[in-house]
Each structure stands twice: as C-alpha cells, then as structure tokens.
Protein backbone atom coordinates (compact mmCIF):
# COMPACT_ATOMS: atom_id res chain seq x y z
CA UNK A 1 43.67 -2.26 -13.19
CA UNK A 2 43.54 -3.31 -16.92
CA UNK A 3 40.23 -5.47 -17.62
CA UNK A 4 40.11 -8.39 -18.89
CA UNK A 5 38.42 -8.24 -22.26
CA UNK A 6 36.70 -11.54 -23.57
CA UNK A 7 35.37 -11.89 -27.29
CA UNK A 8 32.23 -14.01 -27.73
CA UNK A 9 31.95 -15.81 -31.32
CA UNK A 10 29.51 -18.62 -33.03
CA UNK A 11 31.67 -21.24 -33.10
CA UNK A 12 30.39 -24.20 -35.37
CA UNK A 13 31.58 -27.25 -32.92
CA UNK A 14 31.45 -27.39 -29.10
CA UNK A 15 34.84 -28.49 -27.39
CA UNK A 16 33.35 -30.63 -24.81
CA UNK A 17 36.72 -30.55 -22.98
CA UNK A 18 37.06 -27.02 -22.84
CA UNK A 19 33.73 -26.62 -21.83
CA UNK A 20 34.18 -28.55 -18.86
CA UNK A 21 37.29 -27.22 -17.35
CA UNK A 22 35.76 -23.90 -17.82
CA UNK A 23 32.59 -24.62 -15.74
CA UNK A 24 34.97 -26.16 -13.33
CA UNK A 25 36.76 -22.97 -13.17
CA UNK A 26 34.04 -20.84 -12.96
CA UNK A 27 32.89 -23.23 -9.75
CA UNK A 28 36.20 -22.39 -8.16
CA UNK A 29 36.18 -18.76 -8.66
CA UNK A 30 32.10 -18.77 -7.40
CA UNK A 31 32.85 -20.52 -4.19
CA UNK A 32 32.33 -16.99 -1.72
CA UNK A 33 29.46 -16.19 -4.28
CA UNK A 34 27.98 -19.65 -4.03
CA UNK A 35 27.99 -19.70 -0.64
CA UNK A 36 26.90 -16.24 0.16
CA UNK A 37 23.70 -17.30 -2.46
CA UNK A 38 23.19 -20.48 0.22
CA UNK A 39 23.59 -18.27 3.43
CA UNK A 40 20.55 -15.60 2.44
CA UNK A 41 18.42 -18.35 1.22
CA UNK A 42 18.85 -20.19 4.13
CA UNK A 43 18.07 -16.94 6.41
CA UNK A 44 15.06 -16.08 4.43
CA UNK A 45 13.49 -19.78 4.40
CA UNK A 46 13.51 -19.51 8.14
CA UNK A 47 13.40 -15.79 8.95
CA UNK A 48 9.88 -15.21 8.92
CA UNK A 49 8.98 -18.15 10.90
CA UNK A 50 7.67 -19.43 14.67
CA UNK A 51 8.89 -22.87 13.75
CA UNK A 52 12.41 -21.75 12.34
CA UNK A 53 15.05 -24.78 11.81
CA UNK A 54 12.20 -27.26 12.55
CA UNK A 55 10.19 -27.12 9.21
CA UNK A 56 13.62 -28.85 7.78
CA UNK A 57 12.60 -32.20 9.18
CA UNK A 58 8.41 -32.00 9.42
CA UNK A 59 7.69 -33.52 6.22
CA UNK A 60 9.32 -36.47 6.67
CA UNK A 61 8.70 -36.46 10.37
CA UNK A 62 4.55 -36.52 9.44
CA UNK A 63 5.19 -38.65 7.05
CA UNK A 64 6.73 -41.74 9.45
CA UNK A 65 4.41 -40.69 12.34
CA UNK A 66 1.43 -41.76 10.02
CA UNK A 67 2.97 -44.50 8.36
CA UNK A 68 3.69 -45.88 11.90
CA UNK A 69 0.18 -44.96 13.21
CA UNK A 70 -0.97 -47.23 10.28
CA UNK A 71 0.90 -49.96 11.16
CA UNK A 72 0.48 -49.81 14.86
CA UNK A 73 -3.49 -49.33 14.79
CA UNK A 74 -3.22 -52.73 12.27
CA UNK A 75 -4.62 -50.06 9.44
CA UNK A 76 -1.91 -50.89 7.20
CA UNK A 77 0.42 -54.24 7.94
CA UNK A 78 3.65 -54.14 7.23
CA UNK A 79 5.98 -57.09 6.64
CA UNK A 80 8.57 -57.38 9.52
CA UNK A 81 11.87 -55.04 8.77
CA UNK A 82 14.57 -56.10 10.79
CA UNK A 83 14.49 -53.34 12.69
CA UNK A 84 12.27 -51.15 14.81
CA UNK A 85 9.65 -50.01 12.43
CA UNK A 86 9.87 -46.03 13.69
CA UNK A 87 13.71 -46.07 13.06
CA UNK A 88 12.59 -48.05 9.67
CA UNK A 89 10.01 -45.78 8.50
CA UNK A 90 11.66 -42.52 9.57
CA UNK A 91 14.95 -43.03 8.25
CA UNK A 92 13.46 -44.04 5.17
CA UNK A 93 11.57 -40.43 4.72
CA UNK A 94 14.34 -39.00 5.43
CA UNK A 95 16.22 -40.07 2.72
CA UNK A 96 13.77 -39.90 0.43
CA UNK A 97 12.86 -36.21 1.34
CA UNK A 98 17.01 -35.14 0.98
CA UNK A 99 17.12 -36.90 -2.55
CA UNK A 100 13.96 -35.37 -3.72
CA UNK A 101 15.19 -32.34 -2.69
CA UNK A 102 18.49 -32.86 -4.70
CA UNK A 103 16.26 -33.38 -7.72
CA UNK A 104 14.68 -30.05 -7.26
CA UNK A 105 17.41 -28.07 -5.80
CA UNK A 106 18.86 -26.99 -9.63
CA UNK A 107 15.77 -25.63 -10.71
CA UNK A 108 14.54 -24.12 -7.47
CA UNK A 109 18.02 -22.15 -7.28
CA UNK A 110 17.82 -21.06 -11.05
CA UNK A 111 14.04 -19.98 -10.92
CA UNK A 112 14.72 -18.28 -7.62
CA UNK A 113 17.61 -16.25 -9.49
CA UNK A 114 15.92 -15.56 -12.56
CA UNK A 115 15.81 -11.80 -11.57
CA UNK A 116 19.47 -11.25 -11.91
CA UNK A 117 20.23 -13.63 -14.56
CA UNK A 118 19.45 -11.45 -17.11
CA UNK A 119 20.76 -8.58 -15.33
CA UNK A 120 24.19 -9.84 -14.10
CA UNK A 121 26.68 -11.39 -15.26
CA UNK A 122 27.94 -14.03 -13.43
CA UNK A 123 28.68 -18.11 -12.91
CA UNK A 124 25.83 -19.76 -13.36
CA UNK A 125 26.96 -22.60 -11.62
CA UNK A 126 26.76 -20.81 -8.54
CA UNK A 127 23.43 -21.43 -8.51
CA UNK A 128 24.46 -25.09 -8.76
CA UNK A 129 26.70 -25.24 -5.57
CA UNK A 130 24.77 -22.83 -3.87
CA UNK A 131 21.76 -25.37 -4.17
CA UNK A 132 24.36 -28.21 -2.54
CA UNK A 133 25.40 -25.95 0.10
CA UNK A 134 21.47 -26.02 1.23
CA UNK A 135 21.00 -29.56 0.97
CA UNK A 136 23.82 -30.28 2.91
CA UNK A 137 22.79 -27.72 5.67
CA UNK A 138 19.24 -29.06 5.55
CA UNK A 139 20.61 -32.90 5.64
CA UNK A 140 22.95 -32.38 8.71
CA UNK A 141 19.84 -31.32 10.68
CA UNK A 142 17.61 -34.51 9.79
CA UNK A 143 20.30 -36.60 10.38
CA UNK A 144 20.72 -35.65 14.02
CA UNK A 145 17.33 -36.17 14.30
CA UNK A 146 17.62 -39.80 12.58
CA UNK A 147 20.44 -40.13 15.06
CA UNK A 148 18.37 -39.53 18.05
CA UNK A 149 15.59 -41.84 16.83
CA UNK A 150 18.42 -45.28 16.62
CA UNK A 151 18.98 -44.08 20.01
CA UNK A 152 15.67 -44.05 21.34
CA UNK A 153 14.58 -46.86 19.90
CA UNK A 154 17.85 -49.15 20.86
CA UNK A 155 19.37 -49.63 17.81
CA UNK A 156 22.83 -47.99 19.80
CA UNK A 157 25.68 -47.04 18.17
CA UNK A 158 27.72 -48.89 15.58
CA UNK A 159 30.59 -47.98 13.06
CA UNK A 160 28.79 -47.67 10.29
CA UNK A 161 27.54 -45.14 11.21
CA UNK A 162 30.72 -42.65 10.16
CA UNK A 163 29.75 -44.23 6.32
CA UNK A 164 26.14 -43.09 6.69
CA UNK A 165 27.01 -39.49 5.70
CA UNK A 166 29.09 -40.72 2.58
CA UNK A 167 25.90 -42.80 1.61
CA UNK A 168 24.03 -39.15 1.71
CA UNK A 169 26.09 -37.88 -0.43
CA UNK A 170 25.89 -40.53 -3.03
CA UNK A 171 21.76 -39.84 -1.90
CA UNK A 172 22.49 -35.79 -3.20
CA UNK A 173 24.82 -36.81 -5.84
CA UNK A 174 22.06 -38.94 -7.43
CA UNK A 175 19.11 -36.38 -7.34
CA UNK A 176 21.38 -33.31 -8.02
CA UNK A 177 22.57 -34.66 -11.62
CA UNK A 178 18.70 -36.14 -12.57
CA UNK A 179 17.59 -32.26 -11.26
CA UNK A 180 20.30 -30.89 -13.80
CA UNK A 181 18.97 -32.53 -16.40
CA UNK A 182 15.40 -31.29 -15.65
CA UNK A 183 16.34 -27.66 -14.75
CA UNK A 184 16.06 -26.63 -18.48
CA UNK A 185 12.89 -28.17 -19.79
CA UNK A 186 11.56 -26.93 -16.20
CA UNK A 187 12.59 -23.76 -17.21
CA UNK A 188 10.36 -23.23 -20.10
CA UNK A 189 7.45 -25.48 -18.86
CA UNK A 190 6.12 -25.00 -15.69
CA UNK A 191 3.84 -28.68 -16.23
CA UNK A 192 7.62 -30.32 -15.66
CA UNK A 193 7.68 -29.15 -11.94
CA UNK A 194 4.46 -30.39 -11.77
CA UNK A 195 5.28 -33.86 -13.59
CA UNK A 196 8.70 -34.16 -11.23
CA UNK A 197 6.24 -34.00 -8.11
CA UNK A 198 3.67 -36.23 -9.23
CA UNK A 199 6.29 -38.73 -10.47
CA UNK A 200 8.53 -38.30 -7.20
CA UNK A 201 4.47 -39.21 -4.84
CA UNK A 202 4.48 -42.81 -7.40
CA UNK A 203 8.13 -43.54 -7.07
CA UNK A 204 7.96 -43.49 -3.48
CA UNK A 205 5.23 -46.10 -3.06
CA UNK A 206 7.69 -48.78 -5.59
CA UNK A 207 10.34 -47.47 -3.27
CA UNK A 208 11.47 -49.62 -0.01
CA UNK A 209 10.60 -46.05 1.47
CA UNK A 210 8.24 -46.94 4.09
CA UNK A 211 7.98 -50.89 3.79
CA UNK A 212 10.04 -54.22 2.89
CA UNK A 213 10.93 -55.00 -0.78
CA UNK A 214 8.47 -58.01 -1.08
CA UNK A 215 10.15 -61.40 -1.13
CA UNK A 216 7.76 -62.15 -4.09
CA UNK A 217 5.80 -60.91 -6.84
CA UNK A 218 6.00 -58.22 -10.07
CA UNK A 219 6.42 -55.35 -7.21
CA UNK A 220 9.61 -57.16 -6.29
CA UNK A 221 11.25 -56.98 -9.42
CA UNK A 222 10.16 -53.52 -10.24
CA UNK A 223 11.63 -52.47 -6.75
CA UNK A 224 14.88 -53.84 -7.11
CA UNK A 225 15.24 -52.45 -10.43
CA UNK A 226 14.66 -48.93 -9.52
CA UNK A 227 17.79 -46.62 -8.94
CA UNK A 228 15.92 -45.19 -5.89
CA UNK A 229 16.39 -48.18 -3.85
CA UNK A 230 19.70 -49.24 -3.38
CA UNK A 231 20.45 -45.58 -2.22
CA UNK A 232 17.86 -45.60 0.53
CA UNK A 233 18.48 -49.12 1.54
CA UNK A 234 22.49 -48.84 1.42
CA UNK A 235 22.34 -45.74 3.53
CA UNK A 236 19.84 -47.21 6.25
CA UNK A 237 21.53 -50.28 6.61
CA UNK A 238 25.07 -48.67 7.48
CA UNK A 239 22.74 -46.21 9.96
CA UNK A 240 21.39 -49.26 11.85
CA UNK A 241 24.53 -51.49 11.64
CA UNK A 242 23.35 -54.00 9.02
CA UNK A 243 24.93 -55.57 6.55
CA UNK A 244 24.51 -53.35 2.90
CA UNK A 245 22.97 -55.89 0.98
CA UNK A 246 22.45 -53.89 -1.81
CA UNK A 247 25.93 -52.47 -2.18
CA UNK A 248 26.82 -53.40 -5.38
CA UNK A 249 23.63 -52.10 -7.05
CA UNK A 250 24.25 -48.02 -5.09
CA UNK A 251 28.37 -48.44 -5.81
CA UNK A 252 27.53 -48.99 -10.09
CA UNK A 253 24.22 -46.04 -9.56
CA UNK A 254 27.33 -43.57 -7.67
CA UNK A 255 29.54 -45.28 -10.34
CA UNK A 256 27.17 -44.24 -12.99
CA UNK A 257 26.07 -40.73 -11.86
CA UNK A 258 29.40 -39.52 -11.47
CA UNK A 259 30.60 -38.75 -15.39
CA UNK A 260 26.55 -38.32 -15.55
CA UNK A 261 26.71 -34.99 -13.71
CA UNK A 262 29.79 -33.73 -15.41
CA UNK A 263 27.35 -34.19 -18.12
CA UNK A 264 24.38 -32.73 -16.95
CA UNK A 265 26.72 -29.49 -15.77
CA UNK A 266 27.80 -29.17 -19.10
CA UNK A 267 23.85 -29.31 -20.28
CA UNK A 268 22.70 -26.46 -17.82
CA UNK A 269 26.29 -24.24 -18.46
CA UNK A 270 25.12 -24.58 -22.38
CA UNK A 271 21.47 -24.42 -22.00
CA UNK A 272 20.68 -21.77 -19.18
CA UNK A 273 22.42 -18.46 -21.19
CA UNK A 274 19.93 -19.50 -24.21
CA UNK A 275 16.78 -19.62 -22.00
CA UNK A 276 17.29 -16.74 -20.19
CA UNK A 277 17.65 -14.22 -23.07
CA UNK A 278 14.81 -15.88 -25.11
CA UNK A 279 13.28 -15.55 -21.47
CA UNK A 280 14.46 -11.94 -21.83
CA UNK A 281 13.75 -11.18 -24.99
C-alpha cells in the first residue's frame, strides 16, 4: 500500500476554515481510537478499587447528605425550594459535579496522554472525545441515582423528564468548551489547575447549587447573572416537572457555547503540537 505522504510548511496566515474541517475530520477518523482511550481509562479509574462504579456519585452524594444534615439539624436554614430539599440539594450536586468535570475533562485527558504525545503521532482531538465519552459514562450513572432519589422522595414521574438528559448535555457542552480554553495555559502552569479548583469551590456558593436564588439583595443579581445557573436550574426543573423558568437565559448560554467550542477546538488543535515539543524539547 502506497503511503500517504504529507508536507508540513510555515504558512504566514491561518485558514480558519480549513482548520476546522480538518479537526472535524480528524474527530471522525479517531472515533475507535477515542473510544478505546475512554474504555481503559474508565477500567483503570475503577480497577483497583473495593468501591468500583460507586466513587462516580460520592462527591456529590456527601456533599447533599451534609448540606441536608445542615438544614435538617436547623444548622444552616434554607429558604423553602419548591421541592423536597434532598431531591433539591442532590440534584443540584450533581450537576454541578458533571459540569465541573466537563471543565476539567480537556486537560485531565491531555496531561494523562502527555507520554505519547510526543511519541505518537496521532489526533489530538481524541483526547477531546475520549474525555466526552467519560463524562457521559460517569453522568448516566448519577443520573439513575438522581432518578431514584425523585422517586423516593415523591416527586413521581413526569415528561420532562426525557428533556433532562438534553439539559446535561447543554451542562457538558458548557464546561467542555470553558475546559478547552484552559487546557493550554494549564498545560504550562500547573497554578491554573489549582486556580480552576479554587474558582469552581467560590462559584458554587453564588450558584443556586445547594439553596434558592434569593428573592432580594446584591447576591440575587450576581446569581442570576452567572452562566452557571440557568444550566443547573433549567435541568432540575425539567427533572422534577417544573416549569423552566430560566429557559431563555440556558437556550442563549447553549446558543452561545456552541460556535464557542468550534472555537476553543480550533485553540487546542493549534496550541497543543506547540506545547508539547517545547514540552519536549
């Protein structure tokens, strides 16, 4: 078989265009290789462990079992939610834990490859899909668990329910194109990991995460500002059959985010052969 023989030259403009339908390409032809990427990190996150499958959901589980210890023991009072505040609070860390992992699913599939970037030549936007093929293994599990708590706690079923998952997605959507972004400064400074996660601890607390936006007040307005919320509220109200009341606000962030990640691939497609042979070098 006659190989394919490709000449690489310093071009003085970058064909945007091009670029794209390239790294769109390249996705295509990656999708056994992404997916065989997702499938041993999956097995190795859980091989090695008593708890397995379960560690997928305990950090948001802990989470909402203190948050509703505080409010039960009258520790902490929250303002009445509409809804039964476990299925509240729980639902809420959940959400919050699958778009924070979004946001640090790029670089925690690029750092975990950096062995064989240099080494091997291949898509890097394998590592991209690869990272979505976890978070959507890792999301189906909490959600039957979110499922089971509406249940118990006689919320029932409703119809909204089948949107829930497309919410998600918006939810992965969201933090996948901010992690792409961040993936190359994280890259070359190890403080930006540590930023992200300090950042991510403040945002939740001006997040409707584990409480009511306030009907009054400066935290109101910075609340309903944020981009954060009208993901997590859109995607718990169609889980508990409410009425979205902050649809308009999640359909311009999905609205938004959309040509924003075509973007952001572009960045990380331009950005990640430069850093790994000055990483190399």
């Amino acid at each position: 078989m006659e190989l394919e023989t490709k000449v690489y030259q310093k071009e003085s403009n970058l064909r945007l265009g091009k670029l794209l339908k390239e790294s769109l390409a390249d996705i295509a032809r990656s999708r056994f290789l992404s997916f065989q990427l997702a499938k041993r990190d999956i097995q190795a996150q859980y091989r090695q462990s008593y708890l397995g499958i379960i560690w997928a959901f305990v950090t948001p589980l802990a989470t909402a079992f203190v948050w509703i210890f505080l409010n039960n023991s009258g520790t902490v009072r929250v303002t009445d939610t509409g809804i039964p505040y476990p299925v509240f609070a729980f639902s809420g860390t959940l959400l919050w834990s699958i778009i924070t992992e979004a946001i640090n699913s790029p670089i925690g599939s690029t750092n975990s490859a950096k062995g064989i970037l240099s080494k091997i030549n291949f898509p890097k936007e394998a590592l991209v899909i690869s990272g979505i093929y976890k978070l959507l293994f890792n999301s189906s599990i909490k959600i039957l668990l979110l499922l089971f708590f509406i249940f118990f706690f006689g919320v029932g079923f409703n119809w909204s329910l089948f949107l829930f998952p497309v919410a998600v997605l918006g939810g992965i959507l969201f933090g996948t194109t901010l992690g792409l972004f961040i993936t190359p400064l994280g890259m070359l400074y190890k403080d930006i990991g540590r930023m992200i996660g300090f950042g991510l601890q403040f945002l939740m607390y001006v997040t409707p995460v584990v409480y009511a936006i306030p009907k009054s007040g400066i935290m109101k307005t910075v609340m309903e500002l944020n981009p954060f919320t009208p993901i997590i509220l859109t995607a718990r109200d169609l889980a508990v059959g409410m009425p979205p009341a902050h649809l308009t606000y999640f359909l311009i962030v999905i609205a938004c985010c959309i040509p924003l990640f075509f973007i952001a691939l572009l960045f990380y497609r331009i950005s990640i052969p430069i850093l790994v042979e000055r990483m190399s070098a």
